[in-house]
C-alpha atoms as a PDB file:
ATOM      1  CA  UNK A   1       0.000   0.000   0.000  1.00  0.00           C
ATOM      2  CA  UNK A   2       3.016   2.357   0.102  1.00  0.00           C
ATOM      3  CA  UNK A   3       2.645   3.106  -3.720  1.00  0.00           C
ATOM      4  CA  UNK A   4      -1.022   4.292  -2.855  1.00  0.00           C
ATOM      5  CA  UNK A   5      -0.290   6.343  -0.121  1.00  0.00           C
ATOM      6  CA  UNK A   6       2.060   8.650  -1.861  1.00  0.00           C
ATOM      7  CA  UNK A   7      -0.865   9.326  -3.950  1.00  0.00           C
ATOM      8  CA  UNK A   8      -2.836  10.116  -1.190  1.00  0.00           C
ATOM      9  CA  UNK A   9      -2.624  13.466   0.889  1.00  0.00           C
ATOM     10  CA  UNK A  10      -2.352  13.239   4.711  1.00  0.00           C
ATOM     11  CA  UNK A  11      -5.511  14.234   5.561  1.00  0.00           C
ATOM     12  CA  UNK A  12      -7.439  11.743   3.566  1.00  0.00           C
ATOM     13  CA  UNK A  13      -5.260   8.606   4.664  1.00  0.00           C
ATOM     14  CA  UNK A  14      -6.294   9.900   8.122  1.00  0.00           C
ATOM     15  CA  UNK A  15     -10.175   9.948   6.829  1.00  0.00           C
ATOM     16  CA  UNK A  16      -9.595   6.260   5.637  1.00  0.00           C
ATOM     17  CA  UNK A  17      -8.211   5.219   8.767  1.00  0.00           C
ATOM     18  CA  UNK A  18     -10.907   6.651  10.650  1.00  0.00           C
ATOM     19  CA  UNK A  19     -13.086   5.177   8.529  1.00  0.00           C
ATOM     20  CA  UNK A  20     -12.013   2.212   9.211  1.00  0.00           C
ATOM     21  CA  UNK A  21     -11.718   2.206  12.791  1.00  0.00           C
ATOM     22  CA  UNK A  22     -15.057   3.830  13.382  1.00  0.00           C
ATOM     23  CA  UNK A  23     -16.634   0.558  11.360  1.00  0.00           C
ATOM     24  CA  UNK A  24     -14.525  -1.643  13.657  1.00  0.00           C
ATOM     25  CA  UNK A  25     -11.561  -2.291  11.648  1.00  0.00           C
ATOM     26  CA  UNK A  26      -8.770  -1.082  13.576  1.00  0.00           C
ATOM     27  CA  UNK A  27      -5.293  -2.462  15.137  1.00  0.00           C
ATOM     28  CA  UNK A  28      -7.165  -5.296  17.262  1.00  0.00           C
ATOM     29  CA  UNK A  29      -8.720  -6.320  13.729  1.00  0.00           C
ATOM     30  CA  UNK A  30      -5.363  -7.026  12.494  1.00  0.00           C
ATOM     31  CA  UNK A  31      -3.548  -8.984  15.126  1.00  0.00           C
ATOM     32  CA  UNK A  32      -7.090 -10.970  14.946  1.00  0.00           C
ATOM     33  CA  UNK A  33      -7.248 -11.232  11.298  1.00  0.00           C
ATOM     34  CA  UNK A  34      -5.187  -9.382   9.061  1.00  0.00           C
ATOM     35  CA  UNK A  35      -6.922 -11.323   5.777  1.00  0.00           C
ATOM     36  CA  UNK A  36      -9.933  -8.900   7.376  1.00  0.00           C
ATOM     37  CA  UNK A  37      -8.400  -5.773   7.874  1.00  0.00           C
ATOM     38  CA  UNK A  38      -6.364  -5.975   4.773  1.00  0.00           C
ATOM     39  CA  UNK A  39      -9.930  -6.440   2.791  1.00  0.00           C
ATOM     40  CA  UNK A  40     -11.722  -3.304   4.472  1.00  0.00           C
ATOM     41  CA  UNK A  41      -8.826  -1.057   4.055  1.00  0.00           C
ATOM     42  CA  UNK A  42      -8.555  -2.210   0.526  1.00  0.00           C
ATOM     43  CA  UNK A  43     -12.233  -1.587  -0.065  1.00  0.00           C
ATOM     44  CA  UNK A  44     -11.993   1.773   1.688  1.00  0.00           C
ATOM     45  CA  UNK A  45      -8.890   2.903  -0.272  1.00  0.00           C
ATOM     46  CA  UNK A  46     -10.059   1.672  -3.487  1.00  0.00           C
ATOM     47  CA  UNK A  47     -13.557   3.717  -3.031  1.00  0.00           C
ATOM     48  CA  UNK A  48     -11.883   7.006  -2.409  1.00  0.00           C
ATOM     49  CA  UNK A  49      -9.145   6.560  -5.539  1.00  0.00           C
ATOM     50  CA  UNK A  50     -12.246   6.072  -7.683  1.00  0.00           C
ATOM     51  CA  UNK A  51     -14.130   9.317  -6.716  1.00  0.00           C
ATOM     52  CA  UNK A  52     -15.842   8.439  -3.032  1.00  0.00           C
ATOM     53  CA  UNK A  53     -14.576  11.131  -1.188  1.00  0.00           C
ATOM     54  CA  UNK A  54     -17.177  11.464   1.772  1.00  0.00           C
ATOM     55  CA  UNK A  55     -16.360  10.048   4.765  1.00  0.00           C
ATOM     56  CA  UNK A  56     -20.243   8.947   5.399  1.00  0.00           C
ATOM     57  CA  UNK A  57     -19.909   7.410   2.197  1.00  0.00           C
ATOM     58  CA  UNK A  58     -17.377   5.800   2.443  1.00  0.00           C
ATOM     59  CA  UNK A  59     -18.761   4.376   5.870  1.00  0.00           C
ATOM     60  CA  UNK A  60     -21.473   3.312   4.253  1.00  0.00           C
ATOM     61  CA  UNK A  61     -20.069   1.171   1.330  1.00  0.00           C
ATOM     62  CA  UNK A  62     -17.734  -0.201   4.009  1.00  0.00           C
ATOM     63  CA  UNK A  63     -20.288  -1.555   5.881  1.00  0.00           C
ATOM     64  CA  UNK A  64     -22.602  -2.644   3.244  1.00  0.00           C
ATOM     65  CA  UNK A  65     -19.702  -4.278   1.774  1.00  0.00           C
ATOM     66  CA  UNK A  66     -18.341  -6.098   4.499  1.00  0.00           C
ATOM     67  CA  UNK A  67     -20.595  -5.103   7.864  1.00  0.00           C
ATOM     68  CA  UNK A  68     -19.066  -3.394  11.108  1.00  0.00           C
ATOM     69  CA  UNK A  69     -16.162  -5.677  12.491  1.00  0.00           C
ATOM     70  CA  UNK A  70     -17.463  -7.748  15.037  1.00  0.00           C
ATOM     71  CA  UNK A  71     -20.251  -8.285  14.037  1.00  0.00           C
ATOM     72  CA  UNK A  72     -19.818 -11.086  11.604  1.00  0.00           C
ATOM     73  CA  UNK A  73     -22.006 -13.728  13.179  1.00  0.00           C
ATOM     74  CA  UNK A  74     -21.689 -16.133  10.406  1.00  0.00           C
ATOM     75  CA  UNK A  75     -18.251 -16.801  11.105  1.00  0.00           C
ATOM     76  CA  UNK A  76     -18.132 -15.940  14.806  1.00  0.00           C
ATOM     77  CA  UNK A  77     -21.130 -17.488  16.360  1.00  0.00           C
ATOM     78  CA  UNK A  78     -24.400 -15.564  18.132  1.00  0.00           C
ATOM     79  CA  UNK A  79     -22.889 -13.378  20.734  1.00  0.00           C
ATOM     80  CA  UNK A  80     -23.747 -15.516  24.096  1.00  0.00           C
ATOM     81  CA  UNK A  81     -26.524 -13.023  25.245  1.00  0.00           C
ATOM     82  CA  UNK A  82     -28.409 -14.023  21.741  1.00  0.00           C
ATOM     83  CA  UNK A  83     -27.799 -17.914  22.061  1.00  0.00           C
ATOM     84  CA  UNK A  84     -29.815 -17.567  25.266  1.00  0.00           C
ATOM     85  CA  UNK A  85     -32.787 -16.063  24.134  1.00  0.00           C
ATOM     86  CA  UNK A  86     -32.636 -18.293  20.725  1.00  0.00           C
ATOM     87  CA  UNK A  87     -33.338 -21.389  23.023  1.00  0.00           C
END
């Protein structure tokens, strides 16, 4: 991602990361899975090189893309307060 970066100003690599960490998708993410966090910040970066420069859209398409982090029950489970009232 260097490459992309010098194409990027400061301030909007610090909108992306914000982004990103406001969805979920921050350092904890990527000691936890880095496939993940590699994916999301991908997405993100992607939008804003193709024109997405709002950071509520670019929220937005992150999580319709790929949901909040932590929240991916599929692969996770039911959070234990959601098994219990399931049964």
């Amino acid at each position: 991602m260097s490459s992309i970066e010098k194409n990027i100003a400061p301030a909007d690599l610090e909108m992306i990361r914000s982004v990103l960490d406001d969805a979920g998708y921050d350092a904890s993410v990527l000691v936890e899975d880095q496939c993940l966090f590699d994916t999301a910040a991908l997405l993100v970066t992607k939008l804003f090189l193709s024109g997405v420069d709002s950071r509520s859209a670019l929220a937005a398409k992150l999580e319709w893309q790929l949901g909040r982090a932590g929240t991916r029950y599929a692969i996770q489970g039911l959070p234990l307060e959601s098994q219990a009232s399931k049964s």
